[in-house]
Each structure stands twice: as structure tokens, then as C-alpha cells.
N, C-alpha and C. Protein backbone atom coordinates (compact mmCIF):
# COMPACT_ATOMS: atom_id res chain seq x y z
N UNK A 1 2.99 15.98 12.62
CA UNK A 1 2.16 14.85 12.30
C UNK A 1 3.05 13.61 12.15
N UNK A 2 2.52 12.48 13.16
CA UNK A 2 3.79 11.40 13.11
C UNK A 2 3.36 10.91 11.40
N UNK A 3 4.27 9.71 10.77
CA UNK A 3 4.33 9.45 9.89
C UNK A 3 2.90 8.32 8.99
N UNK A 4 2.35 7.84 10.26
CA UNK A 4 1.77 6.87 9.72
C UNK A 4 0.26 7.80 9.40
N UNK A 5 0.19 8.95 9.90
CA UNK A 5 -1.48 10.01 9.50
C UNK A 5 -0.64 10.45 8.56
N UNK A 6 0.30 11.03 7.94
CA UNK A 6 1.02 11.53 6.86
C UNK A 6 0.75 10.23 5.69
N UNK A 7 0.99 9.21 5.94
CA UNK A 7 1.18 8.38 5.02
C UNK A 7 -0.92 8.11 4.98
N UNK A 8 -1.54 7.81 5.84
CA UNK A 8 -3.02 8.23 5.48
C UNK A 8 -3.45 9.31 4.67
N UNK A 9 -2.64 10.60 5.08
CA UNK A 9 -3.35 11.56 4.38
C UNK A 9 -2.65 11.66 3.07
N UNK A 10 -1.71 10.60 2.76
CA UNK A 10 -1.79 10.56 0.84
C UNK A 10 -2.53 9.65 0.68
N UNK A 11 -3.64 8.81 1.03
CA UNK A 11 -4.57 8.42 0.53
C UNK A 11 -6.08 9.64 0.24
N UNK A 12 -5.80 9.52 -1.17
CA UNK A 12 -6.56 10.86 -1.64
C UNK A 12 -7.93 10.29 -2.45
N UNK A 13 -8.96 11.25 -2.85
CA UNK A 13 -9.88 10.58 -3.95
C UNK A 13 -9.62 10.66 -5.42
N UNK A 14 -8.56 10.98 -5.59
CA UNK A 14 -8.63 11.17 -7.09
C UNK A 14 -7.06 10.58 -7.12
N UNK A 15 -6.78 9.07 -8.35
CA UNK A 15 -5.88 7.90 -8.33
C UNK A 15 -4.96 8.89 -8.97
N UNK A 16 -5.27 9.80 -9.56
CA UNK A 16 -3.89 10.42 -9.88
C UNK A 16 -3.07 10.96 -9.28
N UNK A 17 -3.43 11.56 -7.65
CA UNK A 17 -2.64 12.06 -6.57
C UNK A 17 -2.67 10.98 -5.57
N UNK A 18 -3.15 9.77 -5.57
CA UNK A 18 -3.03 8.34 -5.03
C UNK A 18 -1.31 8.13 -5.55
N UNK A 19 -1.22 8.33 -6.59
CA UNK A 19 -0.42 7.68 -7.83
C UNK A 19 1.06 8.40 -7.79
N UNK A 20 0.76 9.79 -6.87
CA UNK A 20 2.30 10.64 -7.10
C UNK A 20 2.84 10.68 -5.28
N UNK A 21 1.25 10.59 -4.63
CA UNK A 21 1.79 11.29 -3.22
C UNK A 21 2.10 9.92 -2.15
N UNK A 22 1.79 8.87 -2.58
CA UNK A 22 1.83 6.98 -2.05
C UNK A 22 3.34 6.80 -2.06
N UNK A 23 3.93 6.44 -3.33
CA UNK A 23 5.45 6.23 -3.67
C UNK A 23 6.28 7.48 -2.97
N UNK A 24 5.93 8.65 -3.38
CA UNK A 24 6.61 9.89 -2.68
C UNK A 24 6.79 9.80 -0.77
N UNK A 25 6.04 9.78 -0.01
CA UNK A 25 5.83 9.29 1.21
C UNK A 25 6.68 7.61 1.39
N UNK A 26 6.54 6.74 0.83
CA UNK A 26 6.72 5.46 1.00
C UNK A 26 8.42 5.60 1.15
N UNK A 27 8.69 6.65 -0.13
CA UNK A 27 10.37 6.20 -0.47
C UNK A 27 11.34 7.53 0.11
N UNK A 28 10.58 8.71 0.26
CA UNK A 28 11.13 10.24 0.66
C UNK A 28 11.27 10.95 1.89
N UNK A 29 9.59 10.21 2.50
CA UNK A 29 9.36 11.22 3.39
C UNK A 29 10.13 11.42 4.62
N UNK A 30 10.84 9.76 5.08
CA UNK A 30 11.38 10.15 6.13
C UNK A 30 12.87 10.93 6.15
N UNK A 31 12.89 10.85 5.19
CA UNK A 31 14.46 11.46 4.78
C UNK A 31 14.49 12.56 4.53
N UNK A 32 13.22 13.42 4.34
CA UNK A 32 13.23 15.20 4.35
C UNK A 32 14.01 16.22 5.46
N UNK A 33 14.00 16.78 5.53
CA UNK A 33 14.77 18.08 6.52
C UNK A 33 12.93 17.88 7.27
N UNK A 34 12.73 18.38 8.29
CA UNK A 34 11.54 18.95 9.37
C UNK A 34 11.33 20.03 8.80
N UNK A 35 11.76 20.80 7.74
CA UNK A 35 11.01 21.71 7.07
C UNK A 35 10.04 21.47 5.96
N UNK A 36 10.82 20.77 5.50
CA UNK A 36 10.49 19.95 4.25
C UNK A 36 9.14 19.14 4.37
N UNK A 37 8.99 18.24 5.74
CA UNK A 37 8.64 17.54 5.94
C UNK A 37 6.94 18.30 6.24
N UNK A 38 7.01 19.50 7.25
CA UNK A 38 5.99 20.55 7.46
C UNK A 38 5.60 20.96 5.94
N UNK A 39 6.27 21.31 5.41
CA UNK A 39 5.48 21.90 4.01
C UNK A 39 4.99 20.70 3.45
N UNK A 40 5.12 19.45 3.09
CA UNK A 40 4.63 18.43 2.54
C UNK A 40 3.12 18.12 3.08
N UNK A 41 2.96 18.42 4.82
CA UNK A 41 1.62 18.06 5.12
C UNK A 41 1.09 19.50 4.94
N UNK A 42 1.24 20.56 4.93
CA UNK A 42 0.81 21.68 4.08
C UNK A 42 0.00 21.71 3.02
N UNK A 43 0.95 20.79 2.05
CA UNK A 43 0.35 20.49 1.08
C UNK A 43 -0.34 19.48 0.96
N UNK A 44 -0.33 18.99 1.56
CA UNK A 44 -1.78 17.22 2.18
C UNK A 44 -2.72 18.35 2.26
N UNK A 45 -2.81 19.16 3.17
CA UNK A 45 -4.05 20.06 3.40
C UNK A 45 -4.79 20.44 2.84
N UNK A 46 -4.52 20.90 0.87
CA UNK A 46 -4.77 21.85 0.27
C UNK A 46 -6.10 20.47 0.03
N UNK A 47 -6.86 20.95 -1.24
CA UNK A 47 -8.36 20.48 -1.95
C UNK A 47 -7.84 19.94 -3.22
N UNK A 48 -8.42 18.57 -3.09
CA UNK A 48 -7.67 17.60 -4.56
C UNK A 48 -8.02 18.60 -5.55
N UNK A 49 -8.94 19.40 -5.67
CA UNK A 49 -8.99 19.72 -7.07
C UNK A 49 -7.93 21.05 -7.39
N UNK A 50 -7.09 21.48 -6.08
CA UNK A 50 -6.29 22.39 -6.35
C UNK A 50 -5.06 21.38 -6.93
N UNK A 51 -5.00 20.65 -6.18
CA UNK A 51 -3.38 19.79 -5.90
C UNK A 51 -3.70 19.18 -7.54
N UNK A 52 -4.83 18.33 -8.25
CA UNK A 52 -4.62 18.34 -9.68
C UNK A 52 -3.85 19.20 -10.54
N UNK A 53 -4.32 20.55 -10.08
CA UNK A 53 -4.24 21.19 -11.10
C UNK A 53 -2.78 21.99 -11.18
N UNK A 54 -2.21 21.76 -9.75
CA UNK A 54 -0.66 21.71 -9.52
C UNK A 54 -0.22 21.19 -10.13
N UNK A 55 -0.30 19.69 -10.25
CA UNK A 55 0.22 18.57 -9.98
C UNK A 55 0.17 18.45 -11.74
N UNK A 56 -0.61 18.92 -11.99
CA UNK A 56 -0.84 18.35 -13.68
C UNK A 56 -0.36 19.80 -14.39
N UNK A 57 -0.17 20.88 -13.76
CA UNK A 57 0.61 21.97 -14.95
C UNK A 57 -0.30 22.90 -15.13
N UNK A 58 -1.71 22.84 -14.75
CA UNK A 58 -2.87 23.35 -15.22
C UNK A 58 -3.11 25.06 -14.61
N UNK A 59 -2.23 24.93 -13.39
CA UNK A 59 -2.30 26.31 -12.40
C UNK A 59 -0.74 26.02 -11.89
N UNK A 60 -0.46 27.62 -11.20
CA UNK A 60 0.71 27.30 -10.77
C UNK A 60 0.01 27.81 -9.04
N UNK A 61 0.85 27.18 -8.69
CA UNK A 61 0.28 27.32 -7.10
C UNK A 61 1.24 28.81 -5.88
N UNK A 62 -0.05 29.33 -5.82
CA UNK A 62 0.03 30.56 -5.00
C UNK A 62 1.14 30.92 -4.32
N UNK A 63 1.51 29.47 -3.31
CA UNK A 63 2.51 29.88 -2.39
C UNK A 63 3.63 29.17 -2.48
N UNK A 64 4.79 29.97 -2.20
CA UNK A 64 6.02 29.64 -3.21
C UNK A 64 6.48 28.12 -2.71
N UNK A 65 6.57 27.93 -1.36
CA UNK A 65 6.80 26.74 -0.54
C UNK A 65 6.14 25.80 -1.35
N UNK A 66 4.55 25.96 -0.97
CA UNK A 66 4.14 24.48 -1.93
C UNK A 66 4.18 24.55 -3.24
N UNK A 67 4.45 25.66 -3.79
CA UNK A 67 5.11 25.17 -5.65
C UNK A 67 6.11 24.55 -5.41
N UNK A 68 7.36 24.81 -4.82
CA UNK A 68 8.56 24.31 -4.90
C UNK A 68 8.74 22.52 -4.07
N UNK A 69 7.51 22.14 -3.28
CA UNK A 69 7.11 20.92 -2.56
C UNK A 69 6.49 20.30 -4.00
N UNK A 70 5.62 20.69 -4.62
CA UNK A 70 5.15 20.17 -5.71
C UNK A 70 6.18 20.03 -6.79
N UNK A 71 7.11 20.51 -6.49
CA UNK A 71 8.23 20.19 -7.96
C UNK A 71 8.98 18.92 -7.66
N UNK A 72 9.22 19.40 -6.17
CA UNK A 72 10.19 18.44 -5.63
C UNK A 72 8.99 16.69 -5.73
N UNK A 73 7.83 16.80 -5.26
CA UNK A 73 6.97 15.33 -5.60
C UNK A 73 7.03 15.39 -6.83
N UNK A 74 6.64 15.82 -7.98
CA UNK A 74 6.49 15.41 -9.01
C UNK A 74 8.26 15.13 -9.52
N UNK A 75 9.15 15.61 -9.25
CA UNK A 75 10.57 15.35 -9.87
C UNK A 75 10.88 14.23 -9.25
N UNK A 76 10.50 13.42 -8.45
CA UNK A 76 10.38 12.20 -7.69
C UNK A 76 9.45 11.05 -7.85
N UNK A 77 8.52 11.52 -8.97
CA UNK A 77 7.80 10.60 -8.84
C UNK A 77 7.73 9.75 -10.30
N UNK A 78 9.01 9.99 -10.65
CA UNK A 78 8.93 9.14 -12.46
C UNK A 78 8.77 7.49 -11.80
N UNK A 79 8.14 6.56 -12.77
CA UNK A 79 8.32 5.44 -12.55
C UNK A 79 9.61 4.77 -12.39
């Protein structure tokens, strides 16, 4: 997926994954490994109300790749 539908598909409905996956893409994405980069739209894929509940601590997520993609956005995304 070239970069600019990657950078669409962090436009999400819920401002709190607006809020982690915008800056993350803007400042990271092109600088990932092509692995890295595949698991990230992986995780674009999943259902906001899973990626909340990642994203906020609430569940831990199934597959080990996108837990460890979700650590890596959220350890990236302090103000």
C-alpha cells in the first residue's frame, strides 16, 4: 500500500486512534523496515473498537506481530 492510502487509512472514527496513528505515520512510517511497514497496515485493518482496546490496555491483542506493532505506536506516540 503506497503511503498516501496508509496515511488515509489512519484517518479513523474514534479521535483517540486519530490521535496515536496521524503523528505515528506522519513522523515513522517511512522509515520502518517493509516488514514493519506490512504489519502496520495489518493493523489499519483490524475494527476501531478492537484497536481501542489495544491501544488503551483494555485487551491484549491475539497476534503477536500486531501486539508488538501496537507497542512500538504507542511507545512513539508521547507528546
Amino acid at each position: 500500500m503506497n503511503y498516501a492510502r496508509v496515511k488515509w487509512a489512519c484517518r479513523r472514527g474514534m479521535l483517540e486512534l486519530d490521535v496515536l496513528f496521524q503523528p505515528f505515520v506522519e513522523k515513522y512510517y517511512q522509515d520502518l523496515p517493509d516488514a514493519d511497514k506490512a504489519c502496520f497496515v495489518r493493523l489499519l485493518e483490524c475494527e476501531d473498537p478492537e484497536l481501542f482496546a489495544w491501544f488503551m490496555g483494555h485487551e491484549q491483542c491475539p497476534d503477536p506481530a500486531l501486539a508488538q506493532m501496537v507497542v512500538k505506536v504507542r511507545g512513539r506516540a508521547a507528546p
